[in-house]
C-alpha atoms as a PDB file:
ATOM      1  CA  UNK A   1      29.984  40.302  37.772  1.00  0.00           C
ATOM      2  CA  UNK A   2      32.414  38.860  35.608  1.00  0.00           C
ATOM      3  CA  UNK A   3      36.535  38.252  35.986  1.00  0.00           C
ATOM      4  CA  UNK A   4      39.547  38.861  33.895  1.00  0.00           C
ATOM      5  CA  UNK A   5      41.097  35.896  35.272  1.00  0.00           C
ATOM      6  CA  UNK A   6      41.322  32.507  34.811  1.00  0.00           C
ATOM      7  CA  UNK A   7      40.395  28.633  36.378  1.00  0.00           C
ATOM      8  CA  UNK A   8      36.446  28.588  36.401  1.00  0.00           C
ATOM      9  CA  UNK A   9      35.145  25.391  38.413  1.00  0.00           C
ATOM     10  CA  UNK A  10      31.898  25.313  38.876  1.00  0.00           C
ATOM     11  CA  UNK A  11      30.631  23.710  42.405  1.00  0.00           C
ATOM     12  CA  UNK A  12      27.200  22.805  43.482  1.00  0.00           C
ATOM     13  CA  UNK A  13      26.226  26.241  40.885  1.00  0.00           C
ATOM     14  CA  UNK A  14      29.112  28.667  42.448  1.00  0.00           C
ATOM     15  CA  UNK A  15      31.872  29.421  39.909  1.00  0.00           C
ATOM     16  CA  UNK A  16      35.289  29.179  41.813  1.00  0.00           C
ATOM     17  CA  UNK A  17      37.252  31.819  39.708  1.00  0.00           C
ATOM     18  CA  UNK A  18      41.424  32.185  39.975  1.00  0.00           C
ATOM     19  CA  UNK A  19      41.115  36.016  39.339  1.00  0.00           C
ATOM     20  CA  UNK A  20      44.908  35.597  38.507  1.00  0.00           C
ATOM     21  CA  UNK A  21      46.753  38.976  38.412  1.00  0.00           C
ATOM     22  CA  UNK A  22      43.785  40.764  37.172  1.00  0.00           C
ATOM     23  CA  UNK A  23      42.670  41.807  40.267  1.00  0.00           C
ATOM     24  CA  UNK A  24      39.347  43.286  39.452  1.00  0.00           C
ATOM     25  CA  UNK A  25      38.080  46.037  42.065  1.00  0.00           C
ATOM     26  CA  UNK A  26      34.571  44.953  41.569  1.00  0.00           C
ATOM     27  CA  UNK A  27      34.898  41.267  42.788  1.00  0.00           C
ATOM     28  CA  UNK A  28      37.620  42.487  45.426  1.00  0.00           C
ATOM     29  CA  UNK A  29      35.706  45.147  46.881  1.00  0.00           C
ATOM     30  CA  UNK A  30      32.451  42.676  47.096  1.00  0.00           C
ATOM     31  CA  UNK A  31      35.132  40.158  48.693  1.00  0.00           C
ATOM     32  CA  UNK A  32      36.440  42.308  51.438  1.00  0.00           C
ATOM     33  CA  UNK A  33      33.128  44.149  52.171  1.00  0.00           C
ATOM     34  CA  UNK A  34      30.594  41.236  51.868  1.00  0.00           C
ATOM     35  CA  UNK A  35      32.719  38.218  53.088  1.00  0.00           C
ATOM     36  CA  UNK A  36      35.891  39.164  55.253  1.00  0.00           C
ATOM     37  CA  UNK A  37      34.347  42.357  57.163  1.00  0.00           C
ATOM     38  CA  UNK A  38      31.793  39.960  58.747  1.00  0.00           C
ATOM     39  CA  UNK A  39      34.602  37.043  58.661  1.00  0.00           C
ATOM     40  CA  UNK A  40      37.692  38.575  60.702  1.00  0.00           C
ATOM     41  CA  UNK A  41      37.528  40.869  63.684  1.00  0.00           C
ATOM     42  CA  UNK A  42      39.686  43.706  63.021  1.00  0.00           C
ATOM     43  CA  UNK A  43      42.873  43.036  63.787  1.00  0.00           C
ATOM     44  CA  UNK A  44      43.284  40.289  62.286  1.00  0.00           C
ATOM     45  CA  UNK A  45      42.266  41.745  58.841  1.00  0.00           C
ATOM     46  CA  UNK A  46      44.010  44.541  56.393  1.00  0.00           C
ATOM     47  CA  UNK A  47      43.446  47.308  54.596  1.00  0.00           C
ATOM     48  CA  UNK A  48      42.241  46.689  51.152  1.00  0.00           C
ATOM     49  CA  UNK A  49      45.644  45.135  49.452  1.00  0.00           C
ATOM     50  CA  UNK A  50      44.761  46.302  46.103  1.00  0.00           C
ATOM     51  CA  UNK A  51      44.381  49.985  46.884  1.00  0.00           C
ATOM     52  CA  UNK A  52      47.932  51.595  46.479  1.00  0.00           C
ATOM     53  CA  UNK A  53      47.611  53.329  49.333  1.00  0.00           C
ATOM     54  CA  UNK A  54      47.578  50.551  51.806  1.00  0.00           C
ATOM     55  CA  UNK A  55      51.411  50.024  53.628  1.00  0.00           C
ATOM     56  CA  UNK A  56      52.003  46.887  52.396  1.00  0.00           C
ATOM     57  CA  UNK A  57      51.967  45.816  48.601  1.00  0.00           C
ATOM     58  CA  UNK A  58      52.363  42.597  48.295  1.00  0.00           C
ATOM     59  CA  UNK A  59      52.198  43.430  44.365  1.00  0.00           C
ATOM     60  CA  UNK A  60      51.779  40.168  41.807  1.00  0.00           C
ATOM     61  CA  UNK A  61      52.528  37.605  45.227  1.00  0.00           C
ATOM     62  CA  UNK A  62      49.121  38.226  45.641  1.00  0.00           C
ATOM     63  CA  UNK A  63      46.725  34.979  44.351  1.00  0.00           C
ATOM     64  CA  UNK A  64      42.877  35.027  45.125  1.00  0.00           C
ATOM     65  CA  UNK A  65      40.051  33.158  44.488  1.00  0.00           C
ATOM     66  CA  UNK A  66      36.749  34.110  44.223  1.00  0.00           C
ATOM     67  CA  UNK A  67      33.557  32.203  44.891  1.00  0.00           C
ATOM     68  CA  UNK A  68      30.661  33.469  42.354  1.00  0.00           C
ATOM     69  CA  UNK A  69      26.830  32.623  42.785  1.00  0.00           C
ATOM     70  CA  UNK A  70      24.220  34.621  40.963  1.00  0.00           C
ATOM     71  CA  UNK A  71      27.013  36.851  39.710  1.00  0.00           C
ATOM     72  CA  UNK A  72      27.072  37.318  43.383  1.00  0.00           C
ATOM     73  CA  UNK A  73      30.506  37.193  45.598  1.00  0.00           C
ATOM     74  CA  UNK A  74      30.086  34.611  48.511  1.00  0.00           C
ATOM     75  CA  UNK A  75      33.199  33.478  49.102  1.00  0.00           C
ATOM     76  CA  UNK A  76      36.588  33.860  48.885  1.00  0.00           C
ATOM     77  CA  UNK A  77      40.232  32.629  49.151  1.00  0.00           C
ATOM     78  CA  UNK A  78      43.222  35.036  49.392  1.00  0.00           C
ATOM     79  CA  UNK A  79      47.149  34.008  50.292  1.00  0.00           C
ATOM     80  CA  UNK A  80      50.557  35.569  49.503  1.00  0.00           C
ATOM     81  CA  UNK A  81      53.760  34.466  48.154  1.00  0.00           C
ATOM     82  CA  UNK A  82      57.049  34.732  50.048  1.00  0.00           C
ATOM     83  CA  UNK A  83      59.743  33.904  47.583  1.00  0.00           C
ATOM     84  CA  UNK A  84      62.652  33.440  49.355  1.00  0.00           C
ATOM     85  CA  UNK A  85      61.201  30.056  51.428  1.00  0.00           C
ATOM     86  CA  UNK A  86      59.219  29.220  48.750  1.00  0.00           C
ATOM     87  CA  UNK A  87      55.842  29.459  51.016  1.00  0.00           C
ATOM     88  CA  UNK A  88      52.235  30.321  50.405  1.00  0.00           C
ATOM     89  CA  UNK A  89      50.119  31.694  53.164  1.00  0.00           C
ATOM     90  CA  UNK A  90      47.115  31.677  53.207  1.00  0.00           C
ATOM     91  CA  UNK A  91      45.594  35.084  54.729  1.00  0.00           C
ATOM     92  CA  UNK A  92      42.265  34.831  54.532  1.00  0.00           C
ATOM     93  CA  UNK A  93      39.525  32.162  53.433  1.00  0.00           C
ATOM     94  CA  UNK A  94      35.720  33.871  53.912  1.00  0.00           C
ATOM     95  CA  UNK A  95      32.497  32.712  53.180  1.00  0.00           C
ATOM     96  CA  UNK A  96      29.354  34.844  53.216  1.00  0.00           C
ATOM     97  CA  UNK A  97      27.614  34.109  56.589  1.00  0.00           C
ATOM     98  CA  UNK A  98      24.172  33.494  54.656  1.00  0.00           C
ATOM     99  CA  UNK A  99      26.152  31.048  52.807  1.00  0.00           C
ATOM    100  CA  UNK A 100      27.830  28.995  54.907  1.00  0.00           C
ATOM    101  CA  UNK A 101      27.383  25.639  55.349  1.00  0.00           C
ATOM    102  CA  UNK A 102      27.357  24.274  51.550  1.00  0.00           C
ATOM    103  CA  UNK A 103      30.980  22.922  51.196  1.00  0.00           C
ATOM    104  CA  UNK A 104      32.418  26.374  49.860  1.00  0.00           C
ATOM    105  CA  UNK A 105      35.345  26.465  51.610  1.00  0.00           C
ATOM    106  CA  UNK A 106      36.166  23.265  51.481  1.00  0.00           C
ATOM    107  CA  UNK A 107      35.519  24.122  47.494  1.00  0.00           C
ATOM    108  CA  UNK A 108      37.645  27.320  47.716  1.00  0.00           C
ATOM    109  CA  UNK A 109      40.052  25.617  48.937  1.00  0.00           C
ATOM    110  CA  UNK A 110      40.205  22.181  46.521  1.00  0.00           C
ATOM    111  CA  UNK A 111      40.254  24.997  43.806  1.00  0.00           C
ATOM    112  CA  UNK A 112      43.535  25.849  45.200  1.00  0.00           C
ATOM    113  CA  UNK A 113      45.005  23.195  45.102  1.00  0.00           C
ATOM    114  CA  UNK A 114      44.448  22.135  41.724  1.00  0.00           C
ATOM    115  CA  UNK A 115      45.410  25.856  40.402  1.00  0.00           C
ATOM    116  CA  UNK A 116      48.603  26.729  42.684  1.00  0.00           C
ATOM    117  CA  UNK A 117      49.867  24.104  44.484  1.00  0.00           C
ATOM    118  CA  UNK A 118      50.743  21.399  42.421  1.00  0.00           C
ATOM    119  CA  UNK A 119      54.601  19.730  41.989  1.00  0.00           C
ATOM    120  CA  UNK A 120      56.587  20.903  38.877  1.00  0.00           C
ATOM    121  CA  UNK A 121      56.717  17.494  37.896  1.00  0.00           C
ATOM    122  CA  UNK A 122      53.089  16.800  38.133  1.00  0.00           C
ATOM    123  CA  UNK A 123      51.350  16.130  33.918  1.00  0.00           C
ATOM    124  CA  UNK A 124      49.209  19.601  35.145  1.00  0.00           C
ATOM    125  CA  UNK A 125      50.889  21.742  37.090  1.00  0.00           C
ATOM    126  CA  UNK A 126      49.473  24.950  38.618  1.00  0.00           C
ATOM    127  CA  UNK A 127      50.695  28.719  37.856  1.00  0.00           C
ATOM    128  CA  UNK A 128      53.855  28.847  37.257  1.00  0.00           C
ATOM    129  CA  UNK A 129      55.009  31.198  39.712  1.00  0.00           C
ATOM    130  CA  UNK A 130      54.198  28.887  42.505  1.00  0.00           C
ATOM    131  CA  UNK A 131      56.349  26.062  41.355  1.00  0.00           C
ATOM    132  CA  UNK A 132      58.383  24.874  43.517  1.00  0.00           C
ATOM    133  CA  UNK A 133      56.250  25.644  46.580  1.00  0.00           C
ATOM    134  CA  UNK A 134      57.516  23.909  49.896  1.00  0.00           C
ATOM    135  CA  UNK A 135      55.065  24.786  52.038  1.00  0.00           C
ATOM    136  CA  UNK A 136      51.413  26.476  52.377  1.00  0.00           C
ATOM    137  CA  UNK A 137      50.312  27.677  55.846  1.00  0.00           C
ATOM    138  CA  UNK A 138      47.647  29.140  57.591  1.00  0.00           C
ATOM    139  CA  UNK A 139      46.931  31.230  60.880  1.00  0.00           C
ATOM    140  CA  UNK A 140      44.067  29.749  62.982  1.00  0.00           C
ATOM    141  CA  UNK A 141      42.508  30.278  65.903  1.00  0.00           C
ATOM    142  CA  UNK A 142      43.296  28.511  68.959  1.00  0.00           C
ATOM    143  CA  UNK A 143      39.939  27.646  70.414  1.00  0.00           C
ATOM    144  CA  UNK A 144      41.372  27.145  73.770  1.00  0.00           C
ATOM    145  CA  UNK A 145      42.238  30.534  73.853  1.00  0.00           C
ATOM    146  CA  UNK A 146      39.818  32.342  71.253  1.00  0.00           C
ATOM    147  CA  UNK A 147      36.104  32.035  72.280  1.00  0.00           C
ATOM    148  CA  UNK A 148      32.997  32.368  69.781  1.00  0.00           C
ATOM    149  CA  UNK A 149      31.534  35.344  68.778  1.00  0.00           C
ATOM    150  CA  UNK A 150      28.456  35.724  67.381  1.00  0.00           C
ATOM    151  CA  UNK A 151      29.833  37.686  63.934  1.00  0.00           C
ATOM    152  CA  UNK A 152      33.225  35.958  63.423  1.00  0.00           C
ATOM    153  CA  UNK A 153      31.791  32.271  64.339  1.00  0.00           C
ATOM    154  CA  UNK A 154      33.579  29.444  66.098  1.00  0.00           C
ATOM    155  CA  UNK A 155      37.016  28.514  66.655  1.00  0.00           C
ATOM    156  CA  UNK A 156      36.610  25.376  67.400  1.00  0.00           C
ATOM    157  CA  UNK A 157      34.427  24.846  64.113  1.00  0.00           C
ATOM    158  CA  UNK A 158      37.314  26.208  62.037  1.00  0.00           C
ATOM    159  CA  UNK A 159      39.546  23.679  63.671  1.00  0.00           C
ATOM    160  CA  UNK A 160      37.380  20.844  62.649  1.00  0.00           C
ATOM    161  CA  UNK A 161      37.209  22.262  58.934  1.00  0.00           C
ATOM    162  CA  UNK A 162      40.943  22.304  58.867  1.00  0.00           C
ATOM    163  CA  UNK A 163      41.008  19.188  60.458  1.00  0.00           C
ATOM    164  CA  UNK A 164      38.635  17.331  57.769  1.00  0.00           C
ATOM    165  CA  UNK A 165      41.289  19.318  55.094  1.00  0.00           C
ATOM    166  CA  UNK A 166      44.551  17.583  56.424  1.00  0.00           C
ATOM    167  CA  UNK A 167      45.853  20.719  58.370  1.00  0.00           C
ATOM    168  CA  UNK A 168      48.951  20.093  60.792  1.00  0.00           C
ATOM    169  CA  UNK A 169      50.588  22.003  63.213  1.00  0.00           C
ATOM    170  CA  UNK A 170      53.934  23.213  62.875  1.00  0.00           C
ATOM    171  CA  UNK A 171      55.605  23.080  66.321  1.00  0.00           C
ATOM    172  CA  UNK A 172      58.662  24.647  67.781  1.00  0.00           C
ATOM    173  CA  UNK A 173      62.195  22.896  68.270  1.00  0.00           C
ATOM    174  CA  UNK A 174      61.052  22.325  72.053  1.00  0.00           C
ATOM    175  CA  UNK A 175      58.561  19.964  70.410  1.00  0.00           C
ATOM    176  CA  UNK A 176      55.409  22.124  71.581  1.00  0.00           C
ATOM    177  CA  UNK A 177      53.363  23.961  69.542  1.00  0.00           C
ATOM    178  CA  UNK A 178      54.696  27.096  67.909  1.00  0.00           C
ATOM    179  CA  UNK A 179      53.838  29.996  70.129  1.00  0.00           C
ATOM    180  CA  UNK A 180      52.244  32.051  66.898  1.00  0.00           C
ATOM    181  CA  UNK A 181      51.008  34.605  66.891  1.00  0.00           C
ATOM    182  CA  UNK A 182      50.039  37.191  64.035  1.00  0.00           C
ATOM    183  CA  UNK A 183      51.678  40.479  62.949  1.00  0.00           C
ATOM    184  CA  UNK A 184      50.232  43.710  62.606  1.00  0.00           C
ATOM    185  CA  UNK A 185      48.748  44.203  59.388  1.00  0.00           C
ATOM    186  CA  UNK A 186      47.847  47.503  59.997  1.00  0.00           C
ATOM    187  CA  UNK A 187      49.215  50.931  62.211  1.00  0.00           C
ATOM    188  CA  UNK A 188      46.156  50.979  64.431  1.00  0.00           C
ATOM    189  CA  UNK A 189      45.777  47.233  65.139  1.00  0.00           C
ATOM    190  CA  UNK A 190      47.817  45.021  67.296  1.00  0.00           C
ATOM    191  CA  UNK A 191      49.517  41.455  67.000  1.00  0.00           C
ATOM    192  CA  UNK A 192      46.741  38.333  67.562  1.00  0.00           C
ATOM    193  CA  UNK A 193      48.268  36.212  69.607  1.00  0.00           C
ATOM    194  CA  UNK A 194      47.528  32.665  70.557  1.00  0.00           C
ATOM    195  CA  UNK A 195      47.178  31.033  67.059  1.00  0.00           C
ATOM    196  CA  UNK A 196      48.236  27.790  65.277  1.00  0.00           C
ATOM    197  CA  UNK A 197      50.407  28.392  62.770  1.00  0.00           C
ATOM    198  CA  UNK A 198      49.285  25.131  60.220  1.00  0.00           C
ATOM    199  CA  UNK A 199      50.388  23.576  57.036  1.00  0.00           C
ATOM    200  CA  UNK A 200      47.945  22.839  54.368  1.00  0.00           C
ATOM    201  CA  UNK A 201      50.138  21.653  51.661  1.00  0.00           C
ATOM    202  CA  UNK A 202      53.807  20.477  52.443  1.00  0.00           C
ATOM    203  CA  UNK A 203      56.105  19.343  49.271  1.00  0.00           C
ATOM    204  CA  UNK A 204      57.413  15.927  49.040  1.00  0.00           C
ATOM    205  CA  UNK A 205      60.799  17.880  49.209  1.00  0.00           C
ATOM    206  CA  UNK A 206      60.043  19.560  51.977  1.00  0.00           C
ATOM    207  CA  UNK A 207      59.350  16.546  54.224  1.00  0.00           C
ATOM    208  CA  UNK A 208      61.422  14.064  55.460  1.00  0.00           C
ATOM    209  CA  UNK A 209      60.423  10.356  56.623  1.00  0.00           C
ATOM    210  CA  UNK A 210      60.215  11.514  60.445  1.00  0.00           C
ATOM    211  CA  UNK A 211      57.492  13.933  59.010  1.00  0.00           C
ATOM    212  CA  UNK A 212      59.196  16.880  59.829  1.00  0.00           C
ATOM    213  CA  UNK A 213      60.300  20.207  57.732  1.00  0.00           C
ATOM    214  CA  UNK A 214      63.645  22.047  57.921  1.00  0.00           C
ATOM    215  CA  UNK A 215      63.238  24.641  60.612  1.00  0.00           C
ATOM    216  CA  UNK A 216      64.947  27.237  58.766  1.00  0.00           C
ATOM    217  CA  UNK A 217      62.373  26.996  56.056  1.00  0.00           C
ATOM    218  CA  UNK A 218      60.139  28.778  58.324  1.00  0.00           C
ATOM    219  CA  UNK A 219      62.647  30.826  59.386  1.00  0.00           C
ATOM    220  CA  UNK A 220      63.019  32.467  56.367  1.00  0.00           C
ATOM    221  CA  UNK A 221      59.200  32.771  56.086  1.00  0.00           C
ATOM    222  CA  UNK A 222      58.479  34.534  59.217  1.00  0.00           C
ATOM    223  CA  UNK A 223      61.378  36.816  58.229  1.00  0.00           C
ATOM    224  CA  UNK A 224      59.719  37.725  54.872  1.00  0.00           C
ATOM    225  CA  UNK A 225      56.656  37.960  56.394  1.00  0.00           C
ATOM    226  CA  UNK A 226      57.309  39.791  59.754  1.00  0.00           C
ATOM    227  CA  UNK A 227      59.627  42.506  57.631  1.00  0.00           C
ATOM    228  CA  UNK A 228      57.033  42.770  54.929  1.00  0.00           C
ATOM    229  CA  UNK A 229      54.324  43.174  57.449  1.00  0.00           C
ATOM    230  CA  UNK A 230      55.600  45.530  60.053  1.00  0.00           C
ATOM    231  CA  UNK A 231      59.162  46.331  58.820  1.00  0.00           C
ATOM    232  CA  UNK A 232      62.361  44.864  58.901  1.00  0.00           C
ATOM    233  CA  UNK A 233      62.934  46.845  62.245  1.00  0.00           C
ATOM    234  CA  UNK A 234      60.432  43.888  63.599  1.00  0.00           C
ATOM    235  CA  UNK A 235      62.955  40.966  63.688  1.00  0.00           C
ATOM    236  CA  UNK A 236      64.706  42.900  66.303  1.00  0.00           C
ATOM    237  CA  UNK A 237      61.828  43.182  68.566  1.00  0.00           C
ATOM    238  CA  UNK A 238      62.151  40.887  71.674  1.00  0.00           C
ATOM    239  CA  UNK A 239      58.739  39.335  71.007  1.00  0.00           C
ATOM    240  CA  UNK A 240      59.397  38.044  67.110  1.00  0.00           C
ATOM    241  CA  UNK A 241      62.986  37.315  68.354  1.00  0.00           C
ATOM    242  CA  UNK A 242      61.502  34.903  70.753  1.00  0.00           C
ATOM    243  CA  UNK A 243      59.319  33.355  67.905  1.00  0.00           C
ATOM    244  CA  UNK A 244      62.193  32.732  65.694  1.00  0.00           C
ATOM    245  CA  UNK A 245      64.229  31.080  69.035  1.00  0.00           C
ATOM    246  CA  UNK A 246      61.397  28.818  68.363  1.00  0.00           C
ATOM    247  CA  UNK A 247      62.387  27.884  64.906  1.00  0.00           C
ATOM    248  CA  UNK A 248      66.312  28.418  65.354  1.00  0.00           C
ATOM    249  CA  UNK A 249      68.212  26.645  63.083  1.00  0.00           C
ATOM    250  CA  UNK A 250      69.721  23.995  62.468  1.00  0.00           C
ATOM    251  CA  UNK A 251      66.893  21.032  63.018  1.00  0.00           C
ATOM    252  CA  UNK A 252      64.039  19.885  61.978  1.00  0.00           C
ATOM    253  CA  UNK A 253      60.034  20.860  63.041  1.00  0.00           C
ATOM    254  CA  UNK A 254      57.717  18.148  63.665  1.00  0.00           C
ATOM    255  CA  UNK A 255      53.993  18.875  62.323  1.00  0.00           C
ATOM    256  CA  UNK A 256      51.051  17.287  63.987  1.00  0.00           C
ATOM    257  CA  UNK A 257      47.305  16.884  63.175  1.00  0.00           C
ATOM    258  CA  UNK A 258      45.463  20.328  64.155  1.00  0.00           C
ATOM    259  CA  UNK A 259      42.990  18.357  66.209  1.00  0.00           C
ATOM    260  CA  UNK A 260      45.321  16.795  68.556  1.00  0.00           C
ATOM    261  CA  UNK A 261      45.967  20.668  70.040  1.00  0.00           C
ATOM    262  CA  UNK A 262      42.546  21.496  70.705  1.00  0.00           C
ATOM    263  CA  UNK A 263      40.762  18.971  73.301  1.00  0.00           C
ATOM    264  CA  UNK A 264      40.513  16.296  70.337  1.00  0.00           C
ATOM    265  CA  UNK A 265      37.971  18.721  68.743  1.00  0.00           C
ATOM    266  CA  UNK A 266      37.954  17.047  65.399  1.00  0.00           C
ATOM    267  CA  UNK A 267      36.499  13.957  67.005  1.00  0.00           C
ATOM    268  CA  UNK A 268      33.491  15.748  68.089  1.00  0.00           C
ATOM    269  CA  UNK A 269      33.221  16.541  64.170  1.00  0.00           C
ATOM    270  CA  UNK A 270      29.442  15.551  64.361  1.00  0.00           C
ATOM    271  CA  UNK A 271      28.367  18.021  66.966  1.00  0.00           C
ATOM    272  CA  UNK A 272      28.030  21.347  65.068  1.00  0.00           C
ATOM    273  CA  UNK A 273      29.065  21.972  61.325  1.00  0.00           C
ATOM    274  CA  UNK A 274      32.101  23.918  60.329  1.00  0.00           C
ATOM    275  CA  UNK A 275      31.181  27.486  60.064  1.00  0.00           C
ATOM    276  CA  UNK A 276      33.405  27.888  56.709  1.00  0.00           C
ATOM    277  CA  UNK A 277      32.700  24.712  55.170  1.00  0.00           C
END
């Protein structure tokens, strides 16, 4: 298979490819059938984004990278762009389960941040539209709460991946963790509760020296996001109103290493590999 788009990095023979707004159906229905079907249980995981008929259309906000080997699709990287805070998330990072284990995520998601999330002022800076970022985030699994399953893998493995990438934990105005949980993406699915809500990239901007980020940054994002997943009727639902009590402005959110939520799992790094690294 081949792509219209653009950014080829080849790692350890897999081609990294920033498919851009090109969007083939070819590599995206090889994505979502061979990598995130066996990646996310259902609720966490949408209907095919590029098919017009799904509810949400998230239209050219869309950025995904593919991981080619042997013209093969065996892994993948997918996030959305909420314009108003300025914030990537990243929805869904997959690699084939008879391919895991060979640094492609942790490939997937270098790629990314060479090709999206670099500073305006940097001598290379990424696609354009994404200048200007503040923040990147990421839903994970709260292995204290999520067990693991033999399809979907560990929790506590993706923890130390994210862990070994930097990730930090956005927490609430209480100074706890942000009770997270994720929205519907779909009619017949329900919310997934119990999951960190992480940064993976935070903008020199966006941070101040007491390492924390404007809470009405996120604000904004879970707004965009909760209205663009399940309508704007959602932000008066008791249950999102209590996550944006969370995040009321004004203030300031503190962020924290992922690992320091979840029994100190990223020092037990050594005791089984990361299931998407």
């Amino acid at each position: 298979m081949t792509s219209q788009g653009s950014g080829r990095q080849n790692v350890g023979g897999v081609h990294i490819i920033d498919l851009g707004h090109a969007q083939d159906p070819r590599l995206l229905n090889s994505l979502y059938d061979d990598v995130l079907m066996p990646s996310f249980p259902p609720d966490e995981l949408s209907l095919p984004w590029w098919d017009r008929a799904a509810p949400t259309d998230y239209g050219d906000t869309m950025a995904t990278l593919v991981a080619l080997g042997e013209n093969e699709v065996v892994g993948g990287l997918v996030a959305w762009w909420f314009e108003k805070a300025r914030t990537q998330l990243v929805g869904y990072l997959g690699v084939r389960p008879d391919h895991r284990g060979r640094g492609i995520g942790t490939a997937l998601i270098d790629a990314a941040r060479e090709h999206w999330w670099r500073e305006a002022g940097d001598s290379q800076p990424g696609r354009y539209e994404f200048l200007g970022c503040r923040l990147v985030v990421a839903e994970i699994e709260d292995p204290r709460h999520h067990g693991d399953h033999p399809d979907y893998g560990s929790p506590e493995a993706r923890v130390r991946f994210y862990s070994r990438l930097g990730a930090e934990v956005l927490h609430g105005r209480d100074g706890n963790p942000l009770r997270y949980f994720q929205p519907r993406v779909r009619d017949d699915t329900q919310r997934v509760p119990n999951l960190f809500l992480a940064t993976l990239h935070v903008s020199p901007e966006a941070l101040d020296d007491a390492h924390t980020v404007d809470a009405e940054l996120l604000a904004t994002f879970l707004r965009e996001y909760f209205a663009a997943e399940e309508g704007s009727q959602s932000l008066d639902d008791s249950e999102v109103q209590g996550l944006l009590d969370q995040v009321s402005a004004p203030g300031r959110l503190a962020l924290r290493p992922i690992g320091e939520h979840a029994g100190d799992i990223a020092d037990r790094a050594g005791a089984r590999a990361g299931s998407e690294s």
